[in-house]
N, C-alpha and C. Protein backbone atom coordinates (compact mmCIF):
# COMPACT_ATOMS: atom_id res chain seq x y z
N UNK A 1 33.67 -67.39 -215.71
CA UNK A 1 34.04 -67.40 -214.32
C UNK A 1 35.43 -66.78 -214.21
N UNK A 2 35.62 -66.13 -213.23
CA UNK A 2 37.43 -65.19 -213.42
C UNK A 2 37.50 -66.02 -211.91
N UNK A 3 39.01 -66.21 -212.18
CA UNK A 3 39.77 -67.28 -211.07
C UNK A 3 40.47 -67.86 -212.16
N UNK A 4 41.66 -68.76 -211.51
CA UNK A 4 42.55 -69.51 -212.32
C UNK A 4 41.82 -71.05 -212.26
N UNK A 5 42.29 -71.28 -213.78
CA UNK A 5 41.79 -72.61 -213.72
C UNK A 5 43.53 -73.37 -213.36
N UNK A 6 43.36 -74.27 -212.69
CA UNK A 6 44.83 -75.15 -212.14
C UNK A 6 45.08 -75.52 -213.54
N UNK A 7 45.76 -75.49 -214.05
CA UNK A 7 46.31 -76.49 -215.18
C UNK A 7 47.78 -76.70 -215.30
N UNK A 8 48.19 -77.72 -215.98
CA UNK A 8 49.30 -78.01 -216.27
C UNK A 8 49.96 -77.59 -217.50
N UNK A 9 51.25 -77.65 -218.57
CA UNK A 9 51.66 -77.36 -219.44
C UNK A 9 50.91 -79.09 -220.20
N UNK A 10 50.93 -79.25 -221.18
CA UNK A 10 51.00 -80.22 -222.11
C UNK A 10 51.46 -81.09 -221.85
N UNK A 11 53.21 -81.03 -222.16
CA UNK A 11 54.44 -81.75 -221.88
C UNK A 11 54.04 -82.40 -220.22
N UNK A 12 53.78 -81.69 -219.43
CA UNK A 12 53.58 -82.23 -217.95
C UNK A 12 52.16 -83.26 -217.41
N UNK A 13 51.58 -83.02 -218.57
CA UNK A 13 50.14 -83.93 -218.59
C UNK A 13 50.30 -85.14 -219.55
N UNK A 14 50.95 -84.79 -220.18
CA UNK A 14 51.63 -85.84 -220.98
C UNK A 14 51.75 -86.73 -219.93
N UNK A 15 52.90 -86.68 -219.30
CA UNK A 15 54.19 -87.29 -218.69
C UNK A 15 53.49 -87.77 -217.24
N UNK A 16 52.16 -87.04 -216.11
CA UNK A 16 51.61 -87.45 -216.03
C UNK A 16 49.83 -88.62 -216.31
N UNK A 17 49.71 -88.48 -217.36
CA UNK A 17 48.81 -89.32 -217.84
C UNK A 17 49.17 -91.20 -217.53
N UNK A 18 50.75 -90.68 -218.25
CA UNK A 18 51.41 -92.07 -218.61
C UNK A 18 51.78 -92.84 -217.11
N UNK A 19 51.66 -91.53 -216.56
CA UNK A 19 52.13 -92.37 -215.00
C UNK A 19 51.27 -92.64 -214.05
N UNK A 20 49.98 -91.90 -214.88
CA UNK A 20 48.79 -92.57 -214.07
C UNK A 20 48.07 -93.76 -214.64
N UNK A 21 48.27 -93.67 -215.78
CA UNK A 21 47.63 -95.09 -216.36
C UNK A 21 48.42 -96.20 -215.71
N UNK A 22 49.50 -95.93 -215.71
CA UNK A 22 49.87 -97.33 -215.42
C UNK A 22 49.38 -97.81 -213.66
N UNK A 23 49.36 -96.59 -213.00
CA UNK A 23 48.90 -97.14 -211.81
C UNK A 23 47.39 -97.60 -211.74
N UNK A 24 46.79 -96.97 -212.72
CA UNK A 24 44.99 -97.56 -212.50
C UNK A 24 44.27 -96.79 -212.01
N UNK A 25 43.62 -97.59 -211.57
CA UNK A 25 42.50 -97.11 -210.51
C UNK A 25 43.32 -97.11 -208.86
N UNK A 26 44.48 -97.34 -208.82
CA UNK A 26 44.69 -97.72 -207.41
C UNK A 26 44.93 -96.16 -206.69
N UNK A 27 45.10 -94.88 -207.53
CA UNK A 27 45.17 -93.78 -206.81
C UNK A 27 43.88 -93.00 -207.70
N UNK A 28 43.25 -93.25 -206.59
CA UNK A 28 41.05 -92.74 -206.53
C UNK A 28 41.21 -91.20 -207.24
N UNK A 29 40.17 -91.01 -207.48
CA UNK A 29 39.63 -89.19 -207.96
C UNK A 29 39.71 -88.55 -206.58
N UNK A 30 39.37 -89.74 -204.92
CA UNK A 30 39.50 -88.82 -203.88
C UNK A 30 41.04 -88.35 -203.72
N UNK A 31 42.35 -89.17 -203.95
CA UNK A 31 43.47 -88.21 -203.56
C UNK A 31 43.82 -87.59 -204.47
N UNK A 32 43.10 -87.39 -205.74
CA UNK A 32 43.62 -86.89 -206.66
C UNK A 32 42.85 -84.91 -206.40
N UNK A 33 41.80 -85.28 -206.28
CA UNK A 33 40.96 -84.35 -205.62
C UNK A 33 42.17 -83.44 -203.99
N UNK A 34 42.27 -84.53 -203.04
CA UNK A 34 42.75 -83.73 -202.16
C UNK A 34 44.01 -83.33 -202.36
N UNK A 35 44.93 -83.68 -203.88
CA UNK A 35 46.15 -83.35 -204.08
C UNK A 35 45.88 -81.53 -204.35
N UNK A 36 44.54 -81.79 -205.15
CA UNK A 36 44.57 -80.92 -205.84
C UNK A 36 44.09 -79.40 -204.73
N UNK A 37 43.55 -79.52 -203.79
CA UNK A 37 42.59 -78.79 -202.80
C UNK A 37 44.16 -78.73 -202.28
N UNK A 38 44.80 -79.33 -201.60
CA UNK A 38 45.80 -79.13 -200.68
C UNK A 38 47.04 -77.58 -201.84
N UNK A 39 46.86 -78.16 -203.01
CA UNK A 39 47.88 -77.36 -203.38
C UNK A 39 47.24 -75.75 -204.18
N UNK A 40 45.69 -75.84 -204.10
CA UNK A 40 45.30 -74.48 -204.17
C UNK A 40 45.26 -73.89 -202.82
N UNK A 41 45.71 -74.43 -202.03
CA UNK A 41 45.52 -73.62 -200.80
C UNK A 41 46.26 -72.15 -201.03
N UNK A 42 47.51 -72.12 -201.19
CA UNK A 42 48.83 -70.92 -201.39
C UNK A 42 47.68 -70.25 -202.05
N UNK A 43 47.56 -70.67 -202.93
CA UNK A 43 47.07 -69.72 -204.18
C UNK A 43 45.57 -69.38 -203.23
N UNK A 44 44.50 -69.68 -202.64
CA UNK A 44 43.58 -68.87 -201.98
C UNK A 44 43.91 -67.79 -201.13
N UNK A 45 45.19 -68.04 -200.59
CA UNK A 45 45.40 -67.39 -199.34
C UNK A 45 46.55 -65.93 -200.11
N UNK A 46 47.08 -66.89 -201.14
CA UNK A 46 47.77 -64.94 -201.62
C UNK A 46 46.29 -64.08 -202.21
N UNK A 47 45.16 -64.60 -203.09
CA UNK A 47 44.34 -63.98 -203.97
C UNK A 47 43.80 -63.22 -202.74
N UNK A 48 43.77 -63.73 -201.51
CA UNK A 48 42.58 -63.23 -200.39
C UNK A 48 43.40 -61.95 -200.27
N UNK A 49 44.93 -61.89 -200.04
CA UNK A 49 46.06 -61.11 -199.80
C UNK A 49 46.00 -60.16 -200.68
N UNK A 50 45.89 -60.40 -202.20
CA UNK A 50 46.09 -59.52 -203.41
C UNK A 50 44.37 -58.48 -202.91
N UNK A 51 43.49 -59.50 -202.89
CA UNK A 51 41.82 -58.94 -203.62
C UNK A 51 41.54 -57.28 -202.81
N UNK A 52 41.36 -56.56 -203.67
CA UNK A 52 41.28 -55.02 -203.38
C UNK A 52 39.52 -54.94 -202.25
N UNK A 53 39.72 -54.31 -201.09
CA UNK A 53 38.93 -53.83 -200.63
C UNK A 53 38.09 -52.57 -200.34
N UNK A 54 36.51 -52.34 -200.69
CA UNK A 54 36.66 -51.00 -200.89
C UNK A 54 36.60 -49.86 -199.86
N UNK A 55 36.48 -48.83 -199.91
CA UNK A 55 36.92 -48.31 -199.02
C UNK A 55 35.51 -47.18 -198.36
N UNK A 56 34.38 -47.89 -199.09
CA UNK A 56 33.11 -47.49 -198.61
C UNK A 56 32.98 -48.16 -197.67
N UNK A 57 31.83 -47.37 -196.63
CA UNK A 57 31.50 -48.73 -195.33
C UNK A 57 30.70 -49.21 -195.50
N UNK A 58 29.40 -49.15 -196.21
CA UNK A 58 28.68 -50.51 -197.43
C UNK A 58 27.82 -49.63 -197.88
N UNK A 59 27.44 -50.46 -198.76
CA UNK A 59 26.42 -50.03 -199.97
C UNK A 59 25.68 -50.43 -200.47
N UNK A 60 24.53 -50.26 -201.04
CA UNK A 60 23.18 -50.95 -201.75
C UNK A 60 23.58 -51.19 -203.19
N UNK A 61 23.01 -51.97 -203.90
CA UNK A 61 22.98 -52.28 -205.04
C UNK A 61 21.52 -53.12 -205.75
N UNK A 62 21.13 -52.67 -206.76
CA UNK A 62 19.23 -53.70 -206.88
C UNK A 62 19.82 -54.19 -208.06
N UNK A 63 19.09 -55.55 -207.52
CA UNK A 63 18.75 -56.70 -208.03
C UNK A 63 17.10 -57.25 -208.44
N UNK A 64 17.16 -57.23 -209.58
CA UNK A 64 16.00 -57.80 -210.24
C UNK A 64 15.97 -59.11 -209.60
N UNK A 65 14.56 -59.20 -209.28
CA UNK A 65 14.65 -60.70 -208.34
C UNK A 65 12.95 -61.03 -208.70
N UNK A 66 12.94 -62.88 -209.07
CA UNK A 66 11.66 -63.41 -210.06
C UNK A 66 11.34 -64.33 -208.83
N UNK A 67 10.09 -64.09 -207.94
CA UNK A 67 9.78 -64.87 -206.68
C UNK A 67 8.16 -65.76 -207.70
N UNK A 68 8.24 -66.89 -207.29
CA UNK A 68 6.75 -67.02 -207.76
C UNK A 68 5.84 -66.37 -209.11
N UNK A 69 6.71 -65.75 -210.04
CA UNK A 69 6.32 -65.28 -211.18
C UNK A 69 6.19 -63.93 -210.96
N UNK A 70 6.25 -63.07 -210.19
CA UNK A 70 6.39 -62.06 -210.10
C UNK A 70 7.50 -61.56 -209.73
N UNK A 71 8.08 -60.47 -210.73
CA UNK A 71 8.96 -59.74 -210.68
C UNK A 71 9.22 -58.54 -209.56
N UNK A 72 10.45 -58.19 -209.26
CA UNK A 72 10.74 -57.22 -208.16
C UNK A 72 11.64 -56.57 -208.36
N UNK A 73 11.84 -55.84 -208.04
CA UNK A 73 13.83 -55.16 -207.10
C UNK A 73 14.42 -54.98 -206.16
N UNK A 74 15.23 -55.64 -205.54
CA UNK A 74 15.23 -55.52 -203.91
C UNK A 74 16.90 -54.84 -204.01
N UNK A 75 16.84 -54.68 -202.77
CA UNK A 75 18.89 -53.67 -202.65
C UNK A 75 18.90 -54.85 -201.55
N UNK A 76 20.11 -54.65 -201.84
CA UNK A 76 21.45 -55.87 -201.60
C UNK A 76 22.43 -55.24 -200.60
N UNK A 77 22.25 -55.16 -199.88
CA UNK A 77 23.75 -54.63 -198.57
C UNK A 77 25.14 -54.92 -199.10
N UNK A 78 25.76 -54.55 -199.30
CA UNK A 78 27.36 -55.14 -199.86
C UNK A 78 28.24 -54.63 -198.31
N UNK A 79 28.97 -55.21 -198.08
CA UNK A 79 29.98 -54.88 -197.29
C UNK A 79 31.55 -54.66 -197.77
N UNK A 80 32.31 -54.05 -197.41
CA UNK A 80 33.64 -54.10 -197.74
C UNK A 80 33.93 -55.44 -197.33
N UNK A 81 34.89 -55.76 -198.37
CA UNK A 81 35.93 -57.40 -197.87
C UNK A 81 34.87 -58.08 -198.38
N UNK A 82 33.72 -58.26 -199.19
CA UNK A 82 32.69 -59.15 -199.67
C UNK A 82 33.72 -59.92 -200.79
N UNK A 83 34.66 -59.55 -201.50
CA UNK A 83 35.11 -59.97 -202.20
C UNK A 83 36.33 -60.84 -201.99
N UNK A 84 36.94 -60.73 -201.59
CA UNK A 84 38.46 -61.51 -200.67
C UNK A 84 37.38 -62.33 -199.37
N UNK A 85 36.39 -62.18 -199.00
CA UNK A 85 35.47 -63.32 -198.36
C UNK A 85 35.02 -64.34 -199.51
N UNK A 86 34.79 -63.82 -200.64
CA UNK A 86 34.35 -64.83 -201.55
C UNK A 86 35.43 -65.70 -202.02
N UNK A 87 36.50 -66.03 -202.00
CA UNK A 87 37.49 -66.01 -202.77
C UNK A 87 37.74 -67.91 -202.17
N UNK A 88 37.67 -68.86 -202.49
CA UNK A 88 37.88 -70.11 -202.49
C UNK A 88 37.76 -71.35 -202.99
N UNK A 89 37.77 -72.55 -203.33
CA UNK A 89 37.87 -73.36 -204.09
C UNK A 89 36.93 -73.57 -204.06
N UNK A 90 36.52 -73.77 -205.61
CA UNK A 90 35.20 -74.19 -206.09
C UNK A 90 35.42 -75.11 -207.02
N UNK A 91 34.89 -76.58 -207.20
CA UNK A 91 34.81 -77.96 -207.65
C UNK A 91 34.38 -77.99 -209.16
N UNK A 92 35.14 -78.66 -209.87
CA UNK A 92 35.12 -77.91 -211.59
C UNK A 92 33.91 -79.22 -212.01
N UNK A 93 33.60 -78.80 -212.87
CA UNK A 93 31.85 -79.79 -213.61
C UNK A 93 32.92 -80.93 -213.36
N UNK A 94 33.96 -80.92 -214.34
CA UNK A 94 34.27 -82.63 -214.41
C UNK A 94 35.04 -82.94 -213.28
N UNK A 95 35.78 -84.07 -213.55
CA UNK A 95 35.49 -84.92 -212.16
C UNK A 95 37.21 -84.52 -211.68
N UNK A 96 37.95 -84.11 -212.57
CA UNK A 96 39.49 -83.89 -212.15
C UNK A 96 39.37 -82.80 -212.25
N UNK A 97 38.72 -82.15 -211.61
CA UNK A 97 39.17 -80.31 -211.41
C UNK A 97 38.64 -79.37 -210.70
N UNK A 98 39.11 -78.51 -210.24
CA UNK A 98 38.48 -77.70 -209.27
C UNK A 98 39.25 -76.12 -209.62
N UNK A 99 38.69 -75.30 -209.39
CA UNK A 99 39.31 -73.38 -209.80
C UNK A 99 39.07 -72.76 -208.35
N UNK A 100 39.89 -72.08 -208.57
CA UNK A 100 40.41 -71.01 -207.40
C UNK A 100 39.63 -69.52 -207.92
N UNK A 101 38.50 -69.16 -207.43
CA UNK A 101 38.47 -67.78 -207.19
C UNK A 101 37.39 -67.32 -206.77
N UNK A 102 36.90 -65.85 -206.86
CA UNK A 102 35.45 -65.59 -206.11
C UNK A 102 34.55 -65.90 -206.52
N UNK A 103 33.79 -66.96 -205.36
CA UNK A 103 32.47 -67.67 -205.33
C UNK A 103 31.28 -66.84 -205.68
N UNK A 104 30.14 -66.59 -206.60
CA UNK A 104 28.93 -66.52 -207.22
C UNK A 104 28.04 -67.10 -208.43
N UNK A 105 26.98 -66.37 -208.09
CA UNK A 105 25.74 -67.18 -208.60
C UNK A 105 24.55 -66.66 -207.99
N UNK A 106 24.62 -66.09 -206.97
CA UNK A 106 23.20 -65.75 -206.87
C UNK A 106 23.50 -64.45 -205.88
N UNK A 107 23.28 -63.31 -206.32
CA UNK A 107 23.56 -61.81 -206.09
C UNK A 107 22.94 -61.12 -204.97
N UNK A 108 21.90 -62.69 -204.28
CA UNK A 108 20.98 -61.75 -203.21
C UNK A 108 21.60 -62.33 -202.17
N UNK A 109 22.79 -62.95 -202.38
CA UNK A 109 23.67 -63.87 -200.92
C UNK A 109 24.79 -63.11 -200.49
N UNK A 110 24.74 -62.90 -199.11
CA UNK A 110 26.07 -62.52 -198.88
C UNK A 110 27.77 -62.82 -199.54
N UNK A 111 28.58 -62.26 -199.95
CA UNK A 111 29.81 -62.31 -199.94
C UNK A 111 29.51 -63.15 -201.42
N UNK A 112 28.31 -62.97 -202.51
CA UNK A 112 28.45 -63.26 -203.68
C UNK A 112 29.06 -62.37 -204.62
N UNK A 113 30.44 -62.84 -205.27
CA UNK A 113 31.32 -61.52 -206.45
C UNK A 113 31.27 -61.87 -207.32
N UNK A 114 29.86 -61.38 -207.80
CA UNK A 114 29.39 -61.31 -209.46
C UNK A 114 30.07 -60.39 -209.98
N UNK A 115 30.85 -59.45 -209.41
CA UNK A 115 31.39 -58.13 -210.21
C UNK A 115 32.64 -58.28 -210.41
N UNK A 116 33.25 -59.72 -209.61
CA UNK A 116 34.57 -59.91 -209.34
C UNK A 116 35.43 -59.45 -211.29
N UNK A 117 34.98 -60.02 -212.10
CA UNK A 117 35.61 -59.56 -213.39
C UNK A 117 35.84 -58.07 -213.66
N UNK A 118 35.08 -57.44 -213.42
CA UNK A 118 35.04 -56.13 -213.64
C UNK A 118 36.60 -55.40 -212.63
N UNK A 119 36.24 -55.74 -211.23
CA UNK A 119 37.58 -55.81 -210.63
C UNK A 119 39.10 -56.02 -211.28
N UNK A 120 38.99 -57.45 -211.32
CA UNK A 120 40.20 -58.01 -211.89
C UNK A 120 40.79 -57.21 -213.23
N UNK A 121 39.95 -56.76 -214.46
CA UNK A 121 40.27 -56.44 -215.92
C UNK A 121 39.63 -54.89 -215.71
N UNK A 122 39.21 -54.34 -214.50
CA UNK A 122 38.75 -53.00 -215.34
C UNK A 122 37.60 -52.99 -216.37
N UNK A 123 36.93 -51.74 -216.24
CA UNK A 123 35.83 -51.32 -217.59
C UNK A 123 36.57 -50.22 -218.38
N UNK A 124 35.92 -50.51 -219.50
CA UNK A 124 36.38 -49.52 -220.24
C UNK A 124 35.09 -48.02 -220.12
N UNK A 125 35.19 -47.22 -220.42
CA UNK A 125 34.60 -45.51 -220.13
C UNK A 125 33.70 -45.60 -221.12
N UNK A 126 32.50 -44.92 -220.89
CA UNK A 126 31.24 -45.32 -221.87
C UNK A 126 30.61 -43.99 -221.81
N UNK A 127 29.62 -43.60 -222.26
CA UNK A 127 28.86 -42.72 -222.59
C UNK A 127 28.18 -42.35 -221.00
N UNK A 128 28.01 -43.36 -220.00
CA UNK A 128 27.63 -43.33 -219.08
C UNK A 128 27.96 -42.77 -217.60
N UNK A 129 29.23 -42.41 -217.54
CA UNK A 129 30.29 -42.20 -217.04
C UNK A 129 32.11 -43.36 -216.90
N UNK A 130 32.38 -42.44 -216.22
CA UNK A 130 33.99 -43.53 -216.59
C UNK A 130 34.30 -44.47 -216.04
N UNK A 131 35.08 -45.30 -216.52
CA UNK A 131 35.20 -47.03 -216.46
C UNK A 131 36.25 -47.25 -215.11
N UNK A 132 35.99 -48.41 -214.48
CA UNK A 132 36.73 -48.57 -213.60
C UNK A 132 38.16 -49.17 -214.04
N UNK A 133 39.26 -48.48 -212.92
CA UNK A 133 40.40 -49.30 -213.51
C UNK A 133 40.64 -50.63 -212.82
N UNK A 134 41.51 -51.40 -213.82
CA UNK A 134 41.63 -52.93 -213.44
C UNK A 134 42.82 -52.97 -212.25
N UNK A 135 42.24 -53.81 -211.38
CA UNK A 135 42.62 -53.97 -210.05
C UNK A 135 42.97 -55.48 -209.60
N UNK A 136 43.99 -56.11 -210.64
CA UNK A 136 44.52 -57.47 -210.32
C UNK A 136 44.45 -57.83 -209.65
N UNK A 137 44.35 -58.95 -208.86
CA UNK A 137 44.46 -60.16 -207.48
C UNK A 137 44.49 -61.09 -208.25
N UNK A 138 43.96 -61.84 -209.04
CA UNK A 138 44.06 -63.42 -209.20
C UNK A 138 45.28 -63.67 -209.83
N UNK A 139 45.66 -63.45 -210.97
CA UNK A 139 46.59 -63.44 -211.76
C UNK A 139 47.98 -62.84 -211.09
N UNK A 140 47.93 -61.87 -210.33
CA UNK A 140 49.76 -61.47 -209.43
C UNK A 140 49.73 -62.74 -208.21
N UNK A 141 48.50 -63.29 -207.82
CA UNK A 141 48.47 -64.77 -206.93
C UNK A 141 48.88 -65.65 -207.24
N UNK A 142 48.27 -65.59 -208.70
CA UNK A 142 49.11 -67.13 -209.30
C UNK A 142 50.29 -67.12 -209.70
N UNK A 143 51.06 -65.86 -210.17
CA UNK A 143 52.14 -66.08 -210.46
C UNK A 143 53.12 -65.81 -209.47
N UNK A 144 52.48 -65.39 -208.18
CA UNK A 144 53.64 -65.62 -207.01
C UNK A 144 53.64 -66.88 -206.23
N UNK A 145 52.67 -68.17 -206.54
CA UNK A 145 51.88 -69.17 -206.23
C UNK A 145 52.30 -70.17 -206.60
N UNK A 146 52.59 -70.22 -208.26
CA UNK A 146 52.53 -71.26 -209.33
C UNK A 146 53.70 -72.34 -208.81
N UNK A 147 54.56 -72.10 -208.44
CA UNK A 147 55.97 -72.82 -207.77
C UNK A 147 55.62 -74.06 -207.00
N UNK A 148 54.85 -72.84 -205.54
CA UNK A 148 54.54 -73.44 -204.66
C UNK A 148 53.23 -74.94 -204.52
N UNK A 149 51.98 -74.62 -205.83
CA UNK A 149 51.46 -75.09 -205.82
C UNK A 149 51.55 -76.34 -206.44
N UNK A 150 52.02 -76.31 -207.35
CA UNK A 150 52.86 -77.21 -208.40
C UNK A 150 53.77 -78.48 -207.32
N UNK A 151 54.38 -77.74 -206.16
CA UNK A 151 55.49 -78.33 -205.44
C UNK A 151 54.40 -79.16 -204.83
N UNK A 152 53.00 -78.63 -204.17
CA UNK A 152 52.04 -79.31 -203.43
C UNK A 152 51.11 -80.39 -203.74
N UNK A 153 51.28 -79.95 -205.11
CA UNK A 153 50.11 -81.12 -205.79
C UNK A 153 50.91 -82.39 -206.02
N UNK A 154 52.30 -82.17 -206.38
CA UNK A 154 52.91 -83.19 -206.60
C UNK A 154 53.64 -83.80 -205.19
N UNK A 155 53.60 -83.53 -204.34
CA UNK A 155 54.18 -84.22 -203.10
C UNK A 155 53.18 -85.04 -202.33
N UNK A 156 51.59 -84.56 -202.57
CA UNK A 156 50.69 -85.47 -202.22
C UNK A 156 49.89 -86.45 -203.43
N UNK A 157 50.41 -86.59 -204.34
CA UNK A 157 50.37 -87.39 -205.54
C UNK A 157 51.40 -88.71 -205.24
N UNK A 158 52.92 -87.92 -204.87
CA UNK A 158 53.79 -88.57 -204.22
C UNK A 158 53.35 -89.67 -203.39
N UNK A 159 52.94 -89.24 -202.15
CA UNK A 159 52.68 -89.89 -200.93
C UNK A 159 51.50 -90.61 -201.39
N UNK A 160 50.27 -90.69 -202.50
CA UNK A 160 49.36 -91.46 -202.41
C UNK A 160 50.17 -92.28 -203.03
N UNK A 161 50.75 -92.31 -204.17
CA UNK A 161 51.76 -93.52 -204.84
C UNK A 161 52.64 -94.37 -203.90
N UNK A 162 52.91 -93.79 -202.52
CA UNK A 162 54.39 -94.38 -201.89
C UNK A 162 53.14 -95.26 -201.24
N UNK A 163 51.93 -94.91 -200.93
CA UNK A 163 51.07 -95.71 -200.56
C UNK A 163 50.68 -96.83 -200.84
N UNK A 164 50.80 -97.13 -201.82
CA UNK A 164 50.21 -98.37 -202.81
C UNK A 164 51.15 -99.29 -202.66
């Protein structure tokens, strides 16, 4: 999946662990959850800012598609901005985490960026013709972000603690 995963340094998970154990259970997975949603916000809204749009006015693309056991190919409409439309928090398997970046999984849905990697890192040039160049957004987001988000997660961590 390309998007940032939120994480902390070591030293800072450390130092929170110890300060959550001791509180318990009394601050839930829900504010821990909305600490965490509140402070990817920055970071959705620069990646949407960074994510390159193209400059076609849309385009087809086929997709192998398995209906009822029979196989197909259907074309796919793409629109410009499909990609900076995809771009928002998505809820991580386990239960403390959630990642910031473009939403896919299924290629026959609107504003799905299965290609989003290719974007971000570039292809390299093949026998086939030449490789696309890499076109950053997630990574110049987070690091104009990281401050701010950091400042957010911990001020509503804050306020659920001043709660108790």
């Amino acid at each position: 999946m390309i998007g940032v995963n939120i994480e902390l340094d070591r030293a800072d998970l450390i130092k929170i662990d110890k300060v959550l154990a001791r509180l318990g259970q009394k601050v839930g997975r829900r504010r821990v959850m909305k600490a965490l949603r509140r402070g990817a916000k920055p970071l959705v809204l620069s990646a949407k800012r960074n994510a390159p749009v193209s400059g076609k006015k849309s385009y087809f693309t086929a997709h192998s598609h398995v209906s009822k056991g029979a196989q197909s190919t259907r074309l796919v409409l793409h629109k410009p901005g499909e990609l900076k439309r995809s771009i928002g928090v998505i809820a991580g398997k386990d239960r403390w985490s959630l990642y910031v970046g473009p939403r896919f999984g299924d290629a026959m849905k609107a504003n799905d960026a299965w290609y989003a990697h290719f974007v971000e890192f570039g292809t390299s040039s093949t026998g086939w013709g030449k490789g696309i160049p890499e076109s950053p957004y997630m990574r110049p987001a987070w690091d104009e972000t990281y401050n701010e988000v950091v400042k957010e997660i911990s001020n509503e961590l804050s306020k659920a603690v001043m709660e108790l």
